[in-house]
Protein backbone atom coordinates (compact mmCIF):
# COMPACT_ATOMS: atom_id res chain seq x y z
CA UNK A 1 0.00 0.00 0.00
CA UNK A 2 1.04 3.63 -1.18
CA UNK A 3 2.49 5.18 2.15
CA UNK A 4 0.10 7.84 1.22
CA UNK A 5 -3.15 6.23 1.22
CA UNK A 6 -2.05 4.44 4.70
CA UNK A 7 -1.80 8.08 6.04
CA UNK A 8 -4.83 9.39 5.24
CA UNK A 9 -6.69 6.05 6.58
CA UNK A 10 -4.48 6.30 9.51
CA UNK A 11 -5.88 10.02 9.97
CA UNK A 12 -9.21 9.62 8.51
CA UNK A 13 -9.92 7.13 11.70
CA UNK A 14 -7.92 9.11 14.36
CA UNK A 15 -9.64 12.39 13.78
CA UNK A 16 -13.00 9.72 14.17
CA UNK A 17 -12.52 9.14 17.16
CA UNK A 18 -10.81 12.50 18.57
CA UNK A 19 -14.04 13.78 18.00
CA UNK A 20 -15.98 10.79 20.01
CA UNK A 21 -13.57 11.97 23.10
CA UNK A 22 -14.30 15.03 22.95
CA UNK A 23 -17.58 14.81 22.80
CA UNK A 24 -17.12 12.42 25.68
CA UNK A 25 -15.09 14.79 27.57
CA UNK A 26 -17.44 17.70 26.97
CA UNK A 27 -20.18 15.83 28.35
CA UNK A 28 -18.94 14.66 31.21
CA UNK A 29 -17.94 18.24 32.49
CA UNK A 30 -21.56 19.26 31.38
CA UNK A 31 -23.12 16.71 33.59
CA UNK A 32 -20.85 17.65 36.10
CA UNK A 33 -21.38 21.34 35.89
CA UNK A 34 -24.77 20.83 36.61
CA UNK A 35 -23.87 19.64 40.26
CA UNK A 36 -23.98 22.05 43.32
CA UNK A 37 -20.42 23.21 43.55
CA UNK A 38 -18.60 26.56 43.77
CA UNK A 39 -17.69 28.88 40.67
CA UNK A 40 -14.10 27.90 41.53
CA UNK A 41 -14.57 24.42 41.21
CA UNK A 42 -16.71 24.84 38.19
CA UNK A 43 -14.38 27.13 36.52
CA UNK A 44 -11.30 24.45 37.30
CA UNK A 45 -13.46 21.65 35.16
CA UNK A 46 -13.25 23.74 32.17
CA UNK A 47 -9.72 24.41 32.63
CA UNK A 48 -9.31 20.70 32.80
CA UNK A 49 -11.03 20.35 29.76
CA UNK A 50 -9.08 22.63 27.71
CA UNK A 51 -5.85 21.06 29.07
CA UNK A 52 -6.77 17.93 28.19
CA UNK A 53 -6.31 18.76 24.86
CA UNK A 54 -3.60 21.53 25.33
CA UNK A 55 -5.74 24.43 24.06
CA UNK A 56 -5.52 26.65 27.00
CA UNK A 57 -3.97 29.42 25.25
CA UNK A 58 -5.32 29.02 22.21
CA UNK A 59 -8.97 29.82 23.90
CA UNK A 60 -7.54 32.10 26.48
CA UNK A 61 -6.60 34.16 23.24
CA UNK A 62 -10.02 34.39 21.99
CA UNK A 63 -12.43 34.88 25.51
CA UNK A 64 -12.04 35.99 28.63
CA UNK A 65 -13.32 34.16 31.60
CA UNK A 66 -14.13 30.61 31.69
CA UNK A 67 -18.00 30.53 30.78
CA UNK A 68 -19.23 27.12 30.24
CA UNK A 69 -20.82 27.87 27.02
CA UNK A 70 -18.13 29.43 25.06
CA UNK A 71 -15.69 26.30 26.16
CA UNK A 72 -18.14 24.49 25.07
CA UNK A 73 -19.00 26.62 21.71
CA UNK A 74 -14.97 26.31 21.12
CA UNK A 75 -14.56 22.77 21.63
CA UNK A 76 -17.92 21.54 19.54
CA UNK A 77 -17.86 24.16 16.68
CA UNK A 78 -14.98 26.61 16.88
CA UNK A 79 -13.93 26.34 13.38
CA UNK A 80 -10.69 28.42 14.54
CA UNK A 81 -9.81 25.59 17.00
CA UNK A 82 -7.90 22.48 14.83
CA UNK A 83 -9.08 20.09 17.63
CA UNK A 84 -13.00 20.80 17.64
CA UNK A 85 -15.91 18.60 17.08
CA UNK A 86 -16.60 20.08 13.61
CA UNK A 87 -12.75 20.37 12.53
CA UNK A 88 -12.22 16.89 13.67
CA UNK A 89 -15.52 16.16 11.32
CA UNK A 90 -14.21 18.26 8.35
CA UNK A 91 -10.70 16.71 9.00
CA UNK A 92 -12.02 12.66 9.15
CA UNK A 93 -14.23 13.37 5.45
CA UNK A 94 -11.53 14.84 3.81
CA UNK A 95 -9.07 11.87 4.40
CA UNK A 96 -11.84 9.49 3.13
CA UNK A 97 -12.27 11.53 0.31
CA UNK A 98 -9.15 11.23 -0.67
CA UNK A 99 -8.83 7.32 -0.47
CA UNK A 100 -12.60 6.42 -1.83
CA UNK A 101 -11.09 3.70 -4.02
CA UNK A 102 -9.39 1.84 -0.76
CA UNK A 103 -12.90 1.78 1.44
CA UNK A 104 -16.21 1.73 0.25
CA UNK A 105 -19.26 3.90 -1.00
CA UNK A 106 -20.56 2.56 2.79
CA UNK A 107 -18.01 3.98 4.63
CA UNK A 108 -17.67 7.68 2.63
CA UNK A 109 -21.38 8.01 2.73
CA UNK A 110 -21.56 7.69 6.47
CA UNK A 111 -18.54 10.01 7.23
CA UNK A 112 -19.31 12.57 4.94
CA UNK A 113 -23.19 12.65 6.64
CA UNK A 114 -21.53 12.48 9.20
CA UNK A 115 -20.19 15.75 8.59
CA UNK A 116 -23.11 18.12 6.48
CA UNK A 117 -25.21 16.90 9.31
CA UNK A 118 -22.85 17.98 11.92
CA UNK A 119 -22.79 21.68 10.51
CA UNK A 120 -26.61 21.37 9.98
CA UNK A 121 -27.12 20.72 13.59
CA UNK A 122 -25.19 23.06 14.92
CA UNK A 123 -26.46 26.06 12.69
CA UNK A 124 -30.02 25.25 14.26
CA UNK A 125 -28.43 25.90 17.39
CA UNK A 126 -28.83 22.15 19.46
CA UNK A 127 -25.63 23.43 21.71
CA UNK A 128 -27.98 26.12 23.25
CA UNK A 129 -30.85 24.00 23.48
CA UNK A 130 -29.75 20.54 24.17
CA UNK A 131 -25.47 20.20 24.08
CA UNK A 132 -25.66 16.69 25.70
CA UNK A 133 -28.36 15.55 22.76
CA UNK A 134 -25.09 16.78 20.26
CA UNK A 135 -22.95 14.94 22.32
CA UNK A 136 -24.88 11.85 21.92
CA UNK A 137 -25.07 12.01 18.24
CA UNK A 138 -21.56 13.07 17.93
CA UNK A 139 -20.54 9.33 19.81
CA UNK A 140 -23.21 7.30 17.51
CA UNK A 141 -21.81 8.25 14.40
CA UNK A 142 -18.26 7.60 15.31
CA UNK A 143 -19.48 3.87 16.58
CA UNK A 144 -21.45 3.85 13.47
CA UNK A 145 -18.70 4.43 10.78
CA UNK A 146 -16.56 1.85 13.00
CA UNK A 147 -19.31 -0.76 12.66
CA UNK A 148 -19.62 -0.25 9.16
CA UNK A 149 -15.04 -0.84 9.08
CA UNK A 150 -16.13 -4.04 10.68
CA UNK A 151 -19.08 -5.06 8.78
CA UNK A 152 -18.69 -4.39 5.25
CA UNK A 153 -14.39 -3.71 4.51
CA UNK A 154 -12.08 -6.56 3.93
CA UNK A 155 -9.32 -7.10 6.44
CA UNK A 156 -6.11 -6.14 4.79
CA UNK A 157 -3.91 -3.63 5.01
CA UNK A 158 -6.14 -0.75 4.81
CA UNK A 159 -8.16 -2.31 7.03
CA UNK A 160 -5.53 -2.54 9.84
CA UNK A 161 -4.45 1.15 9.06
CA UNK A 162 -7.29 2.87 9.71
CA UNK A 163 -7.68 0.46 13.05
CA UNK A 164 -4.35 1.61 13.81
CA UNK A 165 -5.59 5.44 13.99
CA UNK A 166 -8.51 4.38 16.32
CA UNK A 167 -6.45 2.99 19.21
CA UNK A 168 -3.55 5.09 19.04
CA UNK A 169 -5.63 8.26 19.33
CA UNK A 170 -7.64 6.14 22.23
CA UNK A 171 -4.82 5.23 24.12
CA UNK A 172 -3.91 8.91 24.51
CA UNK A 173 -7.34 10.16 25.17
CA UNK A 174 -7.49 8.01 28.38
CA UNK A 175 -4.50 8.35 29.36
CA UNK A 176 -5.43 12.34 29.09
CA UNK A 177 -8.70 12.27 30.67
CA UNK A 178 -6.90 10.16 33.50
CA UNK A 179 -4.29 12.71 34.22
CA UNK A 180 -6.22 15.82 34.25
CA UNK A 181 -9.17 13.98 36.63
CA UNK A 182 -6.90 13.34 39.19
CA UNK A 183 -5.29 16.32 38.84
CA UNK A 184 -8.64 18.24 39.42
CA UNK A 185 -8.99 15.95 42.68
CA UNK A 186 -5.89 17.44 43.69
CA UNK A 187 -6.72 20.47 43.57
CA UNK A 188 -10.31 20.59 45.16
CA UNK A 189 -8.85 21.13 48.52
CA UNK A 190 -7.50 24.76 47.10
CA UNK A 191 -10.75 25.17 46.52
CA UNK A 192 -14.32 26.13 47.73
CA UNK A 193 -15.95 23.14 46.36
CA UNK A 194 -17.03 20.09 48.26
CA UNK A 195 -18.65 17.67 45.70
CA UNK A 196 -19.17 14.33 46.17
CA UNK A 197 -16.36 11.91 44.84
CA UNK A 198 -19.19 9.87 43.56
CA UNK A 199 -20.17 12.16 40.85
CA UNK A 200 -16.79 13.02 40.15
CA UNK A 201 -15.50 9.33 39.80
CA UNK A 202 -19.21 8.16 37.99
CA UNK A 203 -18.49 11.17 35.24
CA UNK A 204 -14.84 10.24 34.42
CA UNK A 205 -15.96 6.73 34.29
CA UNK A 206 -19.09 7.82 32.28
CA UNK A 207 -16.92 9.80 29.29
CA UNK A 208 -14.99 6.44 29.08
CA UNK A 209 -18.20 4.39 28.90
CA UNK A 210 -17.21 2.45 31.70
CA UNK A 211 -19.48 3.05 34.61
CA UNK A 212 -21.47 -0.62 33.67
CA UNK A 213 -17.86 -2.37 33.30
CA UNK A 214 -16.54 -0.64 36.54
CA UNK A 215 -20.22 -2.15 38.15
CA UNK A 216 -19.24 -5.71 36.88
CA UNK A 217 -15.58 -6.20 37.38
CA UNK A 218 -15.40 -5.07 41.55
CA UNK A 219 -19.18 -5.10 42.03
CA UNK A 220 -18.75 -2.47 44.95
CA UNK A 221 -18.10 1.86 45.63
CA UNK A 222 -16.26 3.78 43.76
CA UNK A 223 -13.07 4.16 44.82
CA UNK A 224 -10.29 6.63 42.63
CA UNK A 225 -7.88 3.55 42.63
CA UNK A 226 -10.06 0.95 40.93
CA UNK A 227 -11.21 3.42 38.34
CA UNK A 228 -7.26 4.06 37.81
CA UNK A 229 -7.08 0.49 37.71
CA UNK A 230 -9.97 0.08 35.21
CA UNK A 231 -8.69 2.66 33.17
CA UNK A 232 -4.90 1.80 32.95
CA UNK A 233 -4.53 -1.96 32.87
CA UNK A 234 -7.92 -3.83 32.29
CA UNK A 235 -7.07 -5.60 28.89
CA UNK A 236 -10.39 -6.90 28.82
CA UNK A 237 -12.23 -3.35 28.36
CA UNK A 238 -11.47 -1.60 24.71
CA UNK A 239 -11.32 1.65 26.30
CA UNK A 240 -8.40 1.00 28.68
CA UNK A 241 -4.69 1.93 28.04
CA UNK A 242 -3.64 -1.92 27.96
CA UNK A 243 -6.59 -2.96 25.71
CA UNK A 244 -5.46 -0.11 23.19
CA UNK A 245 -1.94 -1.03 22.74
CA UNK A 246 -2.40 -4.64 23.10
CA UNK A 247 -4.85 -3.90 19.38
CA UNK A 248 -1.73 -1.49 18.48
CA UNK A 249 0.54 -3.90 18.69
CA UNK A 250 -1.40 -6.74 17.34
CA UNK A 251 -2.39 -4.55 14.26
CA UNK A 252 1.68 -3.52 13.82
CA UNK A 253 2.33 -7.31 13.59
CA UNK A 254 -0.32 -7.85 11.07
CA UNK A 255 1.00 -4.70 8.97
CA UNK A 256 4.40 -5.57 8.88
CA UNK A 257 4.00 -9.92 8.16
CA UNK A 258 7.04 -10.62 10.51
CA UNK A 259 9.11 -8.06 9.26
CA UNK A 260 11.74 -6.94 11.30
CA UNK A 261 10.44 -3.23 12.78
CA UNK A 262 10.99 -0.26 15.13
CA UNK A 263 7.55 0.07 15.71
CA UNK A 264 6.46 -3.37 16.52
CA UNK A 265 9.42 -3.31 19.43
CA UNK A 266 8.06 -0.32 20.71
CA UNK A 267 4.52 -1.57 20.78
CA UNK A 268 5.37 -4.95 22.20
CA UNK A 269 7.34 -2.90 24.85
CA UNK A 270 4.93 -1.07 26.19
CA UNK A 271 2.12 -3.80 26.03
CA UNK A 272 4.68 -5.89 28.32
CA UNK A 273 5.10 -3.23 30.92
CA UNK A 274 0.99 -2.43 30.32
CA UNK A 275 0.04 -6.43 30.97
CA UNK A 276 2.25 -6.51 33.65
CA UNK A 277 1.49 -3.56 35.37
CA UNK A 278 0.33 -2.78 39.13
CA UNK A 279 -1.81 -0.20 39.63
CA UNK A 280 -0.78 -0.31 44.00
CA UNK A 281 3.25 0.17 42.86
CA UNK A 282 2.04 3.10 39.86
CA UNK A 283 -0.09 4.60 42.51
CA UNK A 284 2.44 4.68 45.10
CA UNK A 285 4.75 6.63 42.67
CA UNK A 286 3.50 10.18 40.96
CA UNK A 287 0.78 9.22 39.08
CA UNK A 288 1.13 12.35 37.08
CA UNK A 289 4.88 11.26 36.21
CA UNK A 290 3.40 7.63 35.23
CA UNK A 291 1.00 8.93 32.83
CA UNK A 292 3.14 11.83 31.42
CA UNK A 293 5.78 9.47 30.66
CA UNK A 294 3.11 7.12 28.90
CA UNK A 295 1.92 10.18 26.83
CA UNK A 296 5.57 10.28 25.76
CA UNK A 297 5.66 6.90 24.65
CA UNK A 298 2.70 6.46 22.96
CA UNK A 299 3.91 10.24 20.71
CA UNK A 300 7.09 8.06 19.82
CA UNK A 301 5.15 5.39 18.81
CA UNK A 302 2.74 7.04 16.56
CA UNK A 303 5.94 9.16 15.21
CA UNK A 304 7.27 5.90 14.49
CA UNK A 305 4.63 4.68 13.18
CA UNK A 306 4.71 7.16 10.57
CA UNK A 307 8.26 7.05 9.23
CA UNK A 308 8.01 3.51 8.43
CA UNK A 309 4.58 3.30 6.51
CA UNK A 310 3.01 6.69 6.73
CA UNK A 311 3.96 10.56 5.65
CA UNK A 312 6.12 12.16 7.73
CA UNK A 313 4.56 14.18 10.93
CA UNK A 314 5.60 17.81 10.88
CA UNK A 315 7.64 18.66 13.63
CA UNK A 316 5.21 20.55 16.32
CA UNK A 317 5.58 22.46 20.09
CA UNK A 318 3.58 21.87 22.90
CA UNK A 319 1.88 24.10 25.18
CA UNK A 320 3.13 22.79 28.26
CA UNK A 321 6.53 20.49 28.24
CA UNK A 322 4.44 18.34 30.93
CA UNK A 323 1.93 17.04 28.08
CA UNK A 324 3.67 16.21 25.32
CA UNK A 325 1.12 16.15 22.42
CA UNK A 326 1.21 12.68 20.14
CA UNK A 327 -2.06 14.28 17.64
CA UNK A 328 -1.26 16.85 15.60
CA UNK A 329 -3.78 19.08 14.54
CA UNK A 330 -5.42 19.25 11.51
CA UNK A 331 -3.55 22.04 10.15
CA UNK A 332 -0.27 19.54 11.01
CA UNK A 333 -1.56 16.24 9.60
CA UNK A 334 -0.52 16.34 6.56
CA UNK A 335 -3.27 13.79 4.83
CA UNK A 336 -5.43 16.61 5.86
CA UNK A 337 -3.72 19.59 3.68
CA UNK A 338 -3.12 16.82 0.91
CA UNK A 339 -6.95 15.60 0.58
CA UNK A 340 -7.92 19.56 0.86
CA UNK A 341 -5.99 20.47 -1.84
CA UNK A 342 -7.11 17.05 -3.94
C-alpha cells in the first residue's frame, strides 16, 4: 500500500474518534457542571477540559473568563480551534475523500453525513438547546462508521491502518482524561468546592463508557484507585490503556507480516510493561509522572509509526513540556492539507 493512502486512513480514523472523546469529555464536564459546587470548582473543570487537549492558550486568546458555554462553543464548533468537534468532522471526510477507491461507498457516505449533518445541527443551534443531545449524536456516528469498518471492509492492510488510527488516538485520550481527573482531585482542597467523589468518579468513568464495566468487574463503591485500575490496565475493556496497545501492537504485527520493525518493538514494549502492570506500585509513585511518561511513549510510537509506513509528521511544540502532544492538529496532519488540496 502507497504510504500515502495508509496516512490518510491512519488520519481519517484518528480524527474519528478525537471527535468521540471530545464529545465524551465535553459531556462529562456538562453533567458535572450541573452539580452544586462553587464557581471555583466549576471554573477548574473547564480548565481541565481545555488542558486535556492543550488548548488553553489558544482559547484564552479568543475569551475571557471561563463561561461554560463558550468552552463548550470552542470545543464543539470553533472552526478556529484544529481540535474541535466540527474540525475533527471536516478533518475525518476529507481523508476518506481522498482514499474512496481503498474503502467503500458505505463507509464515505456515512462520514461525509456524518459531517453536512454535523454543521446542519449546529447552525439550528442544538448546543444552546440541548449540548448533551449533540454529544450523543456526535458518539453514535463515530461507533457507526466503526461498525460499518467491521461489517462491510475486507481485512487487509487498509483495514488494519485505519484500526491503527482508532487505538492510538484512544490510548492517549485516556490516558489524558486520567491525568487531568486526578489532577482536578488534587486540587479541590484549594478550593471552595465540596462535591461528592461519587459524581466526580461516575463522570470520568461515564466519558470512558465504563461506569457498567466498573459495576461488573469489583461489584462495589467507587473508589479513585479501581477506576485508575480500570482505566490503565484492564485488557479486557477496549477503552483501557492496555486494551489499546495490546490492538496497536497486534495490528503492527499484522501490517508488517514478521518483518523486522521499530515500531512493533516499541509496541510490544509497552504492552509488556501495560500487561504486567500494578496499579498499588504506579499509585504509590506520581501518578502524574506515570502517565506523562506514557503520553511520551505512545507520541514516539505514533511518530514511528509514521516514518516507516506513513507521511512524515511535521515537527510541532507543545503548550506545556508536561503534556507532550502525540495528535497533531489538523492544520499539522498532513493527509489533511493533501486531501484539501485534492
Amino acid at each position: 500500500m502507497l504510504s500515502r493512502t495508509a496516512d490518510h486512513l491512519f488520519w481519517m480514523a484518528r480524527y474519528t474518534e478525537r471527535a468521540e472523546n471530545t464529545a465524551r469529555m465535553l459531556d462529562a464536564n456538562y453533567q458535572l457542571s450541573l452539580l452544586p459546587q462553587s464557581d471555583e470548582y466549576a471554573e477548574l473543570g473547564w480548565r481541565a477540559m481545555l488542558s486535556i487537549s492543550e488548548l488553553s492558550g489558544t482559547y484564552s486568546a479568543a475569551h475571557h473568563g471561563m463561561k461554560s458555554r463558550e468552552v463548550i462553543d470552542f470545543m464543539a464548533r470553533d472552526m478556529m480551534n484544529p481540535s474541535s468537534i466540527l474540525s475533527c468532522l471536516r478533518a475525518a471526510r476529507e481523508n476518506a475523500r481522498a482514499v474512496r477507491s481503498s474503502t467503500n461507498s458505505e463507509l464515505w457516505e456515512t462520514l461525509n453525513t456524518t459531517w453536512l449533518d454535523g454543521q446542519r445541527m449546529l447552525a439550528d443551534g442544538i448546543l444552546d438547546r440541548e449540548p448533551y443531545t449533540f454529544f450523543e449524536w456526535v458518539k453514535f456516528r463515530s461507533h457507526l462508521s466503526r461498525g460499518v469498518q467491521l461489517g462491510t471492509l475486507v481485512k487487509d492492510d487498509a483495514f488494519y491502518f485505519m484500526r491503527l488510527g482508532t487505538f492510538i488516538e484512544r490510548a492517549d485520550n485516556t490516558a489524558r482524561i486520567l491525568d487531568v481527573k486526578f489532577e482536578m482531585m488534587e486540587q479541590r482542597a484549594d478550593t471552595s468546592a465540596q462535591p461528592f467523589d461519587y459524581h466526580h468518579w461516575t463522570a470520568v468513568l461515564g466519558s470512558v463508557s465504563g461506569f457498567e464495566v466498573y459495576r461488573r468487574v469489583y461489584r462495589d463503591v467507587i473508589t479513585p484507585e479501581r477506576v485508575a485500575g480500570l482505566l490503565i490496565l484492564y485488557r479486557d475493556w477496549p477503552r483501557s490503556m492496555a486494551a489499546s496497545i495490546a490492538e496497536v501492537e497486534e495490528l503492527i504485527a499484522r501490517v508488517t507480516k514478521g518483518r523486522e520493525s521499530d515500531a512493533a518493538h516499541l509496541a510490544a514494549q509497552l504492552s509488556a510493561e501495560l500487561k504486567n502492570g500494578d496499579i498499588g506500585a504506579i499509585l504509590q509513585g506520581d501518578l502524574h509522572a506515570y502517565l506523562v511518561h506514557f503520553l511520551a511513549r505512545v507520541n514516539d510510537l505514533a511518530s514511528q509509526i509514521s516514518r516507516e509506513f506513513l507521511l512524515p509528521i511535521a515537527p510541532e511544540t507543545t503548550e506545556t513540556p508536561q503534556a507532550p502532544a502525540s495528535s497533531p492538529t489538523p492544520t499539522q496532519s498532513q493527509s489533511q492539507s493533501q486531501s484539501s488540496s485534492s
